[in-house]
C-alpha atoms as a PDB file:
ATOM      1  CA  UNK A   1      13.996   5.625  -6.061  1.00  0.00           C
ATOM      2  CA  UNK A   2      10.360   5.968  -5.868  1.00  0.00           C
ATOM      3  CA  UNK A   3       8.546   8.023  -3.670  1.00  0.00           C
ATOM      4  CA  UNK A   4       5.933   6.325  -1.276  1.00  0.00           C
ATOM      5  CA  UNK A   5       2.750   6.173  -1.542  1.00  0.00           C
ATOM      6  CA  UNK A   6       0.171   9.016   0.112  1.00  0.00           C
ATOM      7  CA  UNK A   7      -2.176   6.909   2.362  1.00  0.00           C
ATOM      8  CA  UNK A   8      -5.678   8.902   2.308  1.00  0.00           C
ATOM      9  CA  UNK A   9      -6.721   9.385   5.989  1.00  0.00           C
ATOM     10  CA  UNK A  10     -10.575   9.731   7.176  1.00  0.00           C
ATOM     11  CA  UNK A  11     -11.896  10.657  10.639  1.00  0.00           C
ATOM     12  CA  UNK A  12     -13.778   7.935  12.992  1.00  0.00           C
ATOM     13  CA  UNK A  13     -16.822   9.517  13.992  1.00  0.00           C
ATOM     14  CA  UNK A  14     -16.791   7.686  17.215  1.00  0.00           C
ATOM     15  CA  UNK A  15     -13.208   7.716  18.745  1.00  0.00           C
ATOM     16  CA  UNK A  16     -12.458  11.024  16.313  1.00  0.00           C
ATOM     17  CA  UNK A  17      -8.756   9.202  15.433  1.00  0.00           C
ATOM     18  CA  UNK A  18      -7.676   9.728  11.900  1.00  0.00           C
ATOM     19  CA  UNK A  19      -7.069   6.125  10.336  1.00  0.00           C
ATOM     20  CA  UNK A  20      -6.065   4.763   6.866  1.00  0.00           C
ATOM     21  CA  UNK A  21      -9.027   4.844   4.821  1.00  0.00           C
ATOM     22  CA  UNK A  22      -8.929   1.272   3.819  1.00  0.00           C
ATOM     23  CA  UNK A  23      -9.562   0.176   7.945  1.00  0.00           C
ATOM     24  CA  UNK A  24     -12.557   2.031   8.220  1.00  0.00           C
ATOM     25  CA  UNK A  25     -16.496   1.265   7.249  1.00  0.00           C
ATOM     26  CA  UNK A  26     -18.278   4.122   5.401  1.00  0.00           C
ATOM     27  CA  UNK A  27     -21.421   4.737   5.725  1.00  0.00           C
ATOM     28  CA  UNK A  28     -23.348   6.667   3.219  1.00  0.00           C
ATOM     29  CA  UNK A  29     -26.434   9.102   3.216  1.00  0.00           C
ATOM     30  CA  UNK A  30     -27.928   9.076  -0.794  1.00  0.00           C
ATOM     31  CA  UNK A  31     -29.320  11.815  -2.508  1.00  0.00           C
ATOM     32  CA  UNK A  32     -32.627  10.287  -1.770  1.00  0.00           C
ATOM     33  CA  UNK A  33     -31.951  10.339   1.799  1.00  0.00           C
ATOM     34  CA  UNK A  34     -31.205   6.862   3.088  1.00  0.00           C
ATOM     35  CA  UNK A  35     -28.658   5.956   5.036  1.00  0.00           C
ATOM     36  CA  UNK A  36     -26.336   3.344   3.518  1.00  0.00           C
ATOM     37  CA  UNK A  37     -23.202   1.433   4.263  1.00  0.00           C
ATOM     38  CA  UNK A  38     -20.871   1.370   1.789  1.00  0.00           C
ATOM     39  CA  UNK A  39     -18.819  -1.379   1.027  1.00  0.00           C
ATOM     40  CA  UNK A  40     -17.623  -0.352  -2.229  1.00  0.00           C
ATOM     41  CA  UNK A  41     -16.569   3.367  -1.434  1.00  0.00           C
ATOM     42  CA  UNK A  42     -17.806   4.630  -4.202  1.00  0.00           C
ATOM     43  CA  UNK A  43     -21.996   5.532  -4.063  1.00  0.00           C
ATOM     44  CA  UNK A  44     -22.748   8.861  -4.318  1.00  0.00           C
ATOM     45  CA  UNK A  45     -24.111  10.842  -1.438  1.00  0.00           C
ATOM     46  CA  UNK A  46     -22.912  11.974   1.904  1.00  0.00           C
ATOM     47  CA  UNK A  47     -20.198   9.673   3.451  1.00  0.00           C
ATOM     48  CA  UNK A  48     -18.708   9.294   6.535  1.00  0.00           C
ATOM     49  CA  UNK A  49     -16.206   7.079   8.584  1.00  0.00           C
ATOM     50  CA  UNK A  50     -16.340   4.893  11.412  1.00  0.00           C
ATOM     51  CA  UNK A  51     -14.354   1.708  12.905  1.00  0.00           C
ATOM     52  CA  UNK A  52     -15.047  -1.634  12.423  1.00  0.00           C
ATOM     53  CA  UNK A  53     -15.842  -2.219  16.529  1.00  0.00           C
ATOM     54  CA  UNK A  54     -18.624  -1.764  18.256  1.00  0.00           C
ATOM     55  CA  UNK A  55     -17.179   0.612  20.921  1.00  0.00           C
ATOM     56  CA  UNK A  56     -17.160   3.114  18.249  1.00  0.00           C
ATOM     57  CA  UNK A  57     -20.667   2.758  16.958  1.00  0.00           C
ATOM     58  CA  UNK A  58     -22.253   2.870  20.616  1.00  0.00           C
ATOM     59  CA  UNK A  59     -20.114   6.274  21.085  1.00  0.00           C
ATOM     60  CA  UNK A  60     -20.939   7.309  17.330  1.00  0.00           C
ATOM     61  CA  UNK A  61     -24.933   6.380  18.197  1.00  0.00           C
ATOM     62  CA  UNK A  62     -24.798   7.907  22.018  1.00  0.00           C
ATOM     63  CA  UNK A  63     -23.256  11.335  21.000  1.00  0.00           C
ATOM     64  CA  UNK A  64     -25.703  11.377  17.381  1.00  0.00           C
ATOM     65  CA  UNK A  65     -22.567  11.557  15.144  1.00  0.00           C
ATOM     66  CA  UNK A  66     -24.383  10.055  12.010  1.00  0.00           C
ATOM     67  CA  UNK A  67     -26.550  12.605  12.406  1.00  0.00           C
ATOM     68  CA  UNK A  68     -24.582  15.510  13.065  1.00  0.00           C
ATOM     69  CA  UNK A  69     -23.085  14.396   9.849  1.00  0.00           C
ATOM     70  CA  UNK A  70     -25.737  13.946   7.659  1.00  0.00           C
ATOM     71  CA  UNK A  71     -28.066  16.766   8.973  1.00  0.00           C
ATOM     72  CA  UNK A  72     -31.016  14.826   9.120  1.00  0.00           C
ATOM     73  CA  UNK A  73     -32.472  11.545  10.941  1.00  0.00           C
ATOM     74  CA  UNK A  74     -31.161   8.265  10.656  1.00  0.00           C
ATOM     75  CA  UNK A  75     -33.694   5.348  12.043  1.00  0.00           C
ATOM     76  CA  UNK A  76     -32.706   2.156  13.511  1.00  0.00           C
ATOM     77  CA  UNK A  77     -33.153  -0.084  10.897  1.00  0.00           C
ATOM     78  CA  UNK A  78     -29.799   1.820   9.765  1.00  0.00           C
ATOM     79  CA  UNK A  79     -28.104   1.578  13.368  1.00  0.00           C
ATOM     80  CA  UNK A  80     -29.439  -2.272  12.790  1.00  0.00           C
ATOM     81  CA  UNK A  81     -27.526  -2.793   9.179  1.00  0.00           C
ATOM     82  CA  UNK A  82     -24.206  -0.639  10.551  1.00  0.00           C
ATOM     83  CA  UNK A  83     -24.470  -3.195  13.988  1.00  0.00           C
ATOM     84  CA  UNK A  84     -24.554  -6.208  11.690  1.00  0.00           C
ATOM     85  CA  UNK A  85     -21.579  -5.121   9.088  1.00  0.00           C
ATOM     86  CA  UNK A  86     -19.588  -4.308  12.534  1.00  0.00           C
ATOM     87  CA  UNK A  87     -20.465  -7.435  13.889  1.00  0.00           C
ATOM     88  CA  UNK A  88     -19.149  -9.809  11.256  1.00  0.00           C
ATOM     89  CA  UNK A  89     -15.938  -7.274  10.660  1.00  0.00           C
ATOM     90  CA  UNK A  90     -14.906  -8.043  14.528  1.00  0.00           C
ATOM     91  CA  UNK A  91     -15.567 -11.684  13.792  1.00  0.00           C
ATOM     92  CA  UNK A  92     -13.678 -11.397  10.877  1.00  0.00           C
ATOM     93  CA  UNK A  93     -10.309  -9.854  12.117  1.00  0.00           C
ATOM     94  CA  UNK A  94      -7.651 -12.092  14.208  1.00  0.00           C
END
């Protein structure tokens, strides 16, 4: 018999609930300092979680999660991108 699986668990920096990995959106700050979202999971820099809805992001953006996070400013052209992936991720769940 073999043993499950370990599912990796990240934080939500919005509702603070620790979820599957795999549900969340990461969102990345580079060496160069810009703040990214990462589809692929795998850029380098500074990552950090948050769920796909917009309840989370306005919570994440009102309380300054990102960055608390990332120790350093994030502009809203970022906010902008992360609104847009969250967006079309509600749109595309059931």
């Amino acid at each position: 018999m073999m043993k499950p699986r370990k599912i990796p668990m990240r934080m939500c920096v919005g509702c603070r609930e620790m979820k599957p990995k795999k549900e969340l959106l990461r969102v990345v700050r580079t060496p160069e300092g810009e703040v990214l979202i990462d589809l692929t999971g795998k850029k380098p820099g500074r990552g950090a979680y948050i769920c796909p809805s917009s309840g989370c992001l306005a919570k994440a953006r009102k309380q300054r999660q990102l960055e608390r996070t990332f120790e350093c400013q994030v502009d809203a052209a970022a906010y902008e991108t992360l609104e847009a992936s969250v967006a079309a991720a509600e749109g595309a769940q059931p």
